[in-house]
C-alpha atoms as a PDB file:
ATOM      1  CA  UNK A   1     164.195 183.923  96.966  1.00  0.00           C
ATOM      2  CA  UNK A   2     161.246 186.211  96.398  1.00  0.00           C
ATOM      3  CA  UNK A   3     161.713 185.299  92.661  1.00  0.00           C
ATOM      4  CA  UNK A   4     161.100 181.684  92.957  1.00  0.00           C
ATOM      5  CA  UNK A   5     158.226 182.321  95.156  1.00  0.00           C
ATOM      6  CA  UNK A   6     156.819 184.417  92.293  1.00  0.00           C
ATOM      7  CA  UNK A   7     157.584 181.956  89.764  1.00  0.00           C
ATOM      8  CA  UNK A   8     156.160 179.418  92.393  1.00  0.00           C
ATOM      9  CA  UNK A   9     152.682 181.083  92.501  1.00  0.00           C
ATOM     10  CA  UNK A  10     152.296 182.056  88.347  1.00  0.00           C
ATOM     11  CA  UNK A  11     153.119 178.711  87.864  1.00  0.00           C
ATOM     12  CA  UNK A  12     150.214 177.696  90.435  1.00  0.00           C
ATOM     13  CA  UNK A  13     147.858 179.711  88.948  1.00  0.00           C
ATOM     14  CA  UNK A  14     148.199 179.119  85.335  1.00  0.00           C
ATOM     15  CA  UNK A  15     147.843 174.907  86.366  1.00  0.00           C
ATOM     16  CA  UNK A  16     144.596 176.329  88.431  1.00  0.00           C
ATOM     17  CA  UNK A  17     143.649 178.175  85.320  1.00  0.00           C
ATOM     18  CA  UNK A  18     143.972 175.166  82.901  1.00  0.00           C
ATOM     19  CA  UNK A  19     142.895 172.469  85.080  1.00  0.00           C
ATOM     20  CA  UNK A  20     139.611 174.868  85.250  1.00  0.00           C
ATOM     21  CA  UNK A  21     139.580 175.296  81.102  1.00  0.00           C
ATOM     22  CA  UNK A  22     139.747 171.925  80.785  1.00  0.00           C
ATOM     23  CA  UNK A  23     136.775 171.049  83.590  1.00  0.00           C
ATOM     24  CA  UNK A  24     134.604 173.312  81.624  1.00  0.00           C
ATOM     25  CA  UNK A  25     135.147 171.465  78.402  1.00  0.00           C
ATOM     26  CA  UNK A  26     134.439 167.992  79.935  1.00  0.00           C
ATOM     27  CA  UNK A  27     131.163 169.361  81.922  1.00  0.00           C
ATOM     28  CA  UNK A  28     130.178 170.825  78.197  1.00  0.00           C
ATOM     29  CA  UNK A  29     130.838 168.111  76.854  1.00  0.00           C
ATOM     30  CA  UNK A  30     129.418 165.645  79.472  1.00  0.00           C
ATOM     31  CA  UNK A  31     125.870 167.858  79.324  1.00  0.00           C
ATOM     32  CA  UNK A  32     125.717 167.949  75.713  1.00  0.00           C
ATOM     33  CA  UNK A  33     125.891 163.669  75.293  1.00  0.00           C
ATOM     34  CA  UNK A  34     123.379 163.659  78.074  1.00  0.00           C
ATOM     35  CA  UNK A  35     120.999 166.100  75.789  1.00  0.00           C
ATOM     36  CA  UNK A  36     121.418 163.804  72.652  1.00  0.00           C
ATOM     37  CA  UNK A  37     120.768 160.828  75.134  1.00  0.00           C
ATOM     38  CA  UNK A  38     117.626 162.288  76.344  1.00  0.00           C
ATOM     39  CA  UNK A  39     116.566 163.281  73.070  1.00  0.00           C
ATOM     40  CA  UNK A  40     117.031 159.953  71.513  1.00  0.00           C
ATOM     41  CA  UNK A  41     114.798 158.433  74.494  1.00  0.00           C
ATOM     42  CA  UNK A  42     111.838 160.755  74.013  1.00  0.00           C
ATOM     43  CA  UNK A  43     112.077 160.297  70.308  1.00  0.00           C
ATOM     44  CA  UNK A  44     112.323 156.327  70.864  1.00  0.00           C
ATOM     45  CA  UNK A  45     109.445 156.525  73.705  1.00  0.00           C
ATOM     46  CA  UNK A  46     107.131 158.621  71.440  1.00  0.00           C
ATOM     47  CA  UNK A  47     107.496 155.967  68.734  1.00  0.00           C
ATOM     48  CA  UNK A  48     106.201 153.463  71.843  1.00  0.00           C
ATOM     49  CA  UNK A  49     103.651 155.490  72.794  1.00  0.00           C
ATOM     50  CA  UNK A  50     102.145 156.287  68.686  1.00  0.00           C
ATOM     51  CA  UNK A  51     102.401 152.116  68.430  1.00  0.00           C
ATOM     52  CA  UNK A  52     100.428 152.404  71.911  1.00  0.00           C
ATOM     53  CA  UNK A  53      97.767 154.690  70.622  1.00  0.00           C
ATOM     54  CA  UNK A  54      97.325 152.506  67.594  1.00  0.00           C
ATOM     55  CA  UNK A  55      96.979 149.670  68.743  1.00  0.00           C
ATOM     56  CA  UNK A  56      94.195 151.338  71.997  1.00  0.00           C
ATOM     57  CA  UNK A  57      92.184 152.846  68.682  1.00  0.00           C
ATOM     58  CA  UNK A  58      92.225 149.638  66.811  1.00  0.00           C
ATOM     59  CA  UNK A  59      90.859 147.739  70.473  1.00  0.00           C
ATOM     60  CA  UNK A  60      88.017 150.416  70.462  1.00  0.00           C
ATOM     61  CA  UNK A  61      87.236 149.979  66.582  1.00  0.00           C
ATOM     62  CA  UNK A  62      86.862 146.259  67.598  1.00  0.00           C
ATOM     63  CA  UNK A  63      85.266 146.530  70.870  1.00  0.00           C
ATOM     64  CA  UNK A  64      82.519 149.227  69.083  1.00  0.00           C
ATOM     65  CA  UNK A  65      83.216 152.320  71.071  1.00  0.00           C
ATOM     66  CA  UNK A  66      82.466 150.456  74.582  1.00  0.00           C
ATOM     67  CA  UNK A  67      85.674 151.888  75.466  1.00  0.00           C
ATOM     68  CA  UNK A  68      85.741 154.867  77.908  1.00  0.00           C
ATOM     69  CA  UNK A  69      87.838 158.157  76.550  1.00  0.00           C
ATOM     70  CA  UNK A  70      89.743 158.619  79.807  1.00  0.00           C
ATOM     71  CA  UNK A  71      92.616 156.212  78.458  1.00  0.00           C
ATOM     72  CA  UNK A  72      92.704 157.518  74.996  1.00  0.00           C
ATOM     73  CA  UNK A  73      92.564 161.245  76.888  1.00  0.00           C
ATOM     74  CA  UNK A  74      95.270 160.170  79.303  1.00  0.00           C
ATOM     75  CA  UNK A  75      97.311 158.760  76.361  1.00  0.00           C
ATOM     76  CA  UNK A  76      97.201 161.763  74.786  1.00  0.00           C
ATOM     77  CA  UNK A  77      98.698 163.575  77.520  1.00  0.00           C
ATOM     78  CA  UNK A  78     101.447 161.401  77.870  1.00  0.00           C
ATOM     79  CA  UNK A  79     102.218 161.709  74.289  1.00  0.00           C
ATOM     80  CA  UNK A  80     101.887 165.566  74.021  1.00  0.00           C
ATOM     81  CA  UNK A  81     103.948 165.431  77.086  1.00  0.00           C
ATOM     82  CA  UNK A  82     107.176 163.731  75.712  1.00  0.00           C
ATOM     83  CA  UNK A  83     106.732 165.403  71.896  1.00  0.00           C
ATOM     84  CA  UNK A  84     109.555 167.404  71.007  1.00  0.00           C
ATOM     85  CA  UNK A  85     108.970 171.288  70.825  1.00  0.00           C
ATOM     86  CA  UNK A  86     109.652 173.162  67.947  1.00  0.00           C
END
Protein backbone atom coordinates (compact mmCIF):
# COMPACT_ATOMS: atom_id res chain seq x y z
CA UNK A 1 0.00 0.00 0.00
CA UNK A 2 2.74 2.37 1.06
CA UNK A 3 4.28 1.58 -2.41
CA UNK A 4 1.53 2.88 -4.47
CA UNK A 5 1.30 5.86 -2.33
CA UNK A 6 4.97 6.45 -3.19
CA UNK A 7 4.53 5.82 -6.71
CA UNK A 8 1.32 8.03 -6.29
CA UNK A 9 3.30 11.12 -5.09
CA UNK A 10 6.70 10.75 -7.67
CA UNK A 11 4.31 10.51 -10.18
CA UNK A 12 2.61 13.87 -8.81
CA UNK A 13 5.59 15.59 -8.64
CA UNK A 14 7.32 14.88 -11.81
CA UNK A 15 3.61 16.14 -13.69
CA UNK A 16 4.13 19.32 -11.15
CA UNK A 17 7.66 19.48 -12.36
CA UNK A 18 6.85 19.39 -16.14
CA UNK A 19 3.72 21.24 -16.17
CA UNK A 20 6.16 24.01 -14.46
CA UNK A 21 9.07 23.40 -17.39
CA UNK A 22 6.71 23.82 -19.78
CA UNK A 23 4.99 27.25 -18.14
CA UNK A 24 8.40 28.68 -18.18
CA UNK A 25 8.90 28.05 -21.85
CA UNK A 26 5.51 29.60 -22.87
CA UNK A 27 6.05 32.80 -20.42
CA UNK A 28 9.69 32.98 -22.35
CA UNK A 29 8.35 32.66 -25.12
CA UNK A 30 5.20 34.85 -24.65
CA UNK A 31 7.76 37.88 -23.31
CA UNK A 32 10.11 37.52 -26.03
CA UNK A 33 7.13 38.08 -29.08
CA UNK A 34 5.96 40.91 -26.91
CA UNK A 35 9.76 42.46 -27.09
CA UNK A 36 9.90 42.05 -30.97
CA UNK A 37 6.28 43.57 -30.95
CA UNK A 38 7.34 46.53 -29.04
CA UNK A 39 10.36 46.93 -30.92
CA UNK A 40 8.73 46.88 -34.24
CA UNK A 41 6.25 49.74 -32.89
CA UNK A 42 8.97 52.13 -31.74
CA UNK A 43 10.88 51.48 -34.89
CA UNK A 44 7.51 52.05 -36.99
CA UNK A 45 6.54 55.20 -34.64
CA UNK A 46 10.05 56.75 -35.01
CA UNK A 47 9.67 56.52 -38.80
CA UNK A 48 6.16 58.67 -37.98
CA UNK A 49 7.67 60.90 -35.92
CA UNK A 50 11.17 61.66 -38.56
CA UNK A 51 8.15 62.15 -41.41
CA UNK A 52 6.65 64.49 -38.52
CA UNK A 53 9.77 66.48 -38.02
CA UNK A 54 10.12 66.91 -41.74
CA UNK A 55 7.36 67.93 -42.66
CA UNK A 56 7.23 70.77 -39.05
CA UNK A 57 10.88 72.00 -40.62
CA UNK A 58 9.63 72.30 -44.10
CA UNK A 59 6.25 74.47 -42.47
CA UNK A 60 8.91 76.74 -40.74
CA UNK A 61 11.18 77.06 -43.99
CA UNK A 62 7.85 78.25 -45.58
CA UNK A 63 6.38 80.20 -42.86
CA UNK A 64 10.14 82.13 -42.48
CA UNK A 65 11.05 81.15 -38.99
CA UNK A 66 7.65 82.70 -37.46
CA UNK A 67 7.43 79.43 -35.91
CA UNK A 68 8.12 79.15 -32.13
CA UNK A 69 10.95 76.31 -31.11
CA UNK A 70 8.83 74.81 -28.33
CA UNK A 71 7.21 72.28 -30.94
CA UNK A 72 10.32 71.48 -32.78
CA UNK A 73 11.97 71.19 -28.95
CA UNK A 74 9.04 69.08 -27.81
CA UNK A 75 9.35 66.95 -31.00
CA UNK A 76 12.60 66.29 -30.30
CA UNK A 77 11.91 64.87 -27.06
CA UNK A 78 9.43 62.64 -28.21
CA UNK A 79 11.72 61.35 -30.79
CA UNK A 80 14.85 60.92 -28.53
CA UNK A 81 12.36 59.36 -26.28
CA UNK A 82 11.21 56.34 -28.47
CA UNK A 83 14.93 55.95 -30.34
CA UNK A 84 16.34 52.71 -29.79
CA UNK A 85 19.49 52.53 -27.44
CA UNK A 86 22.53 51.13 -28.48
Amino acid sequence: MYMFVEEAISDAFKVFLVGMVLYSAFFILLLRLTFYRTRSFARKNLRTLGKLRAFAEKKEREADGEATWEGRELLNNVIARYRPRM
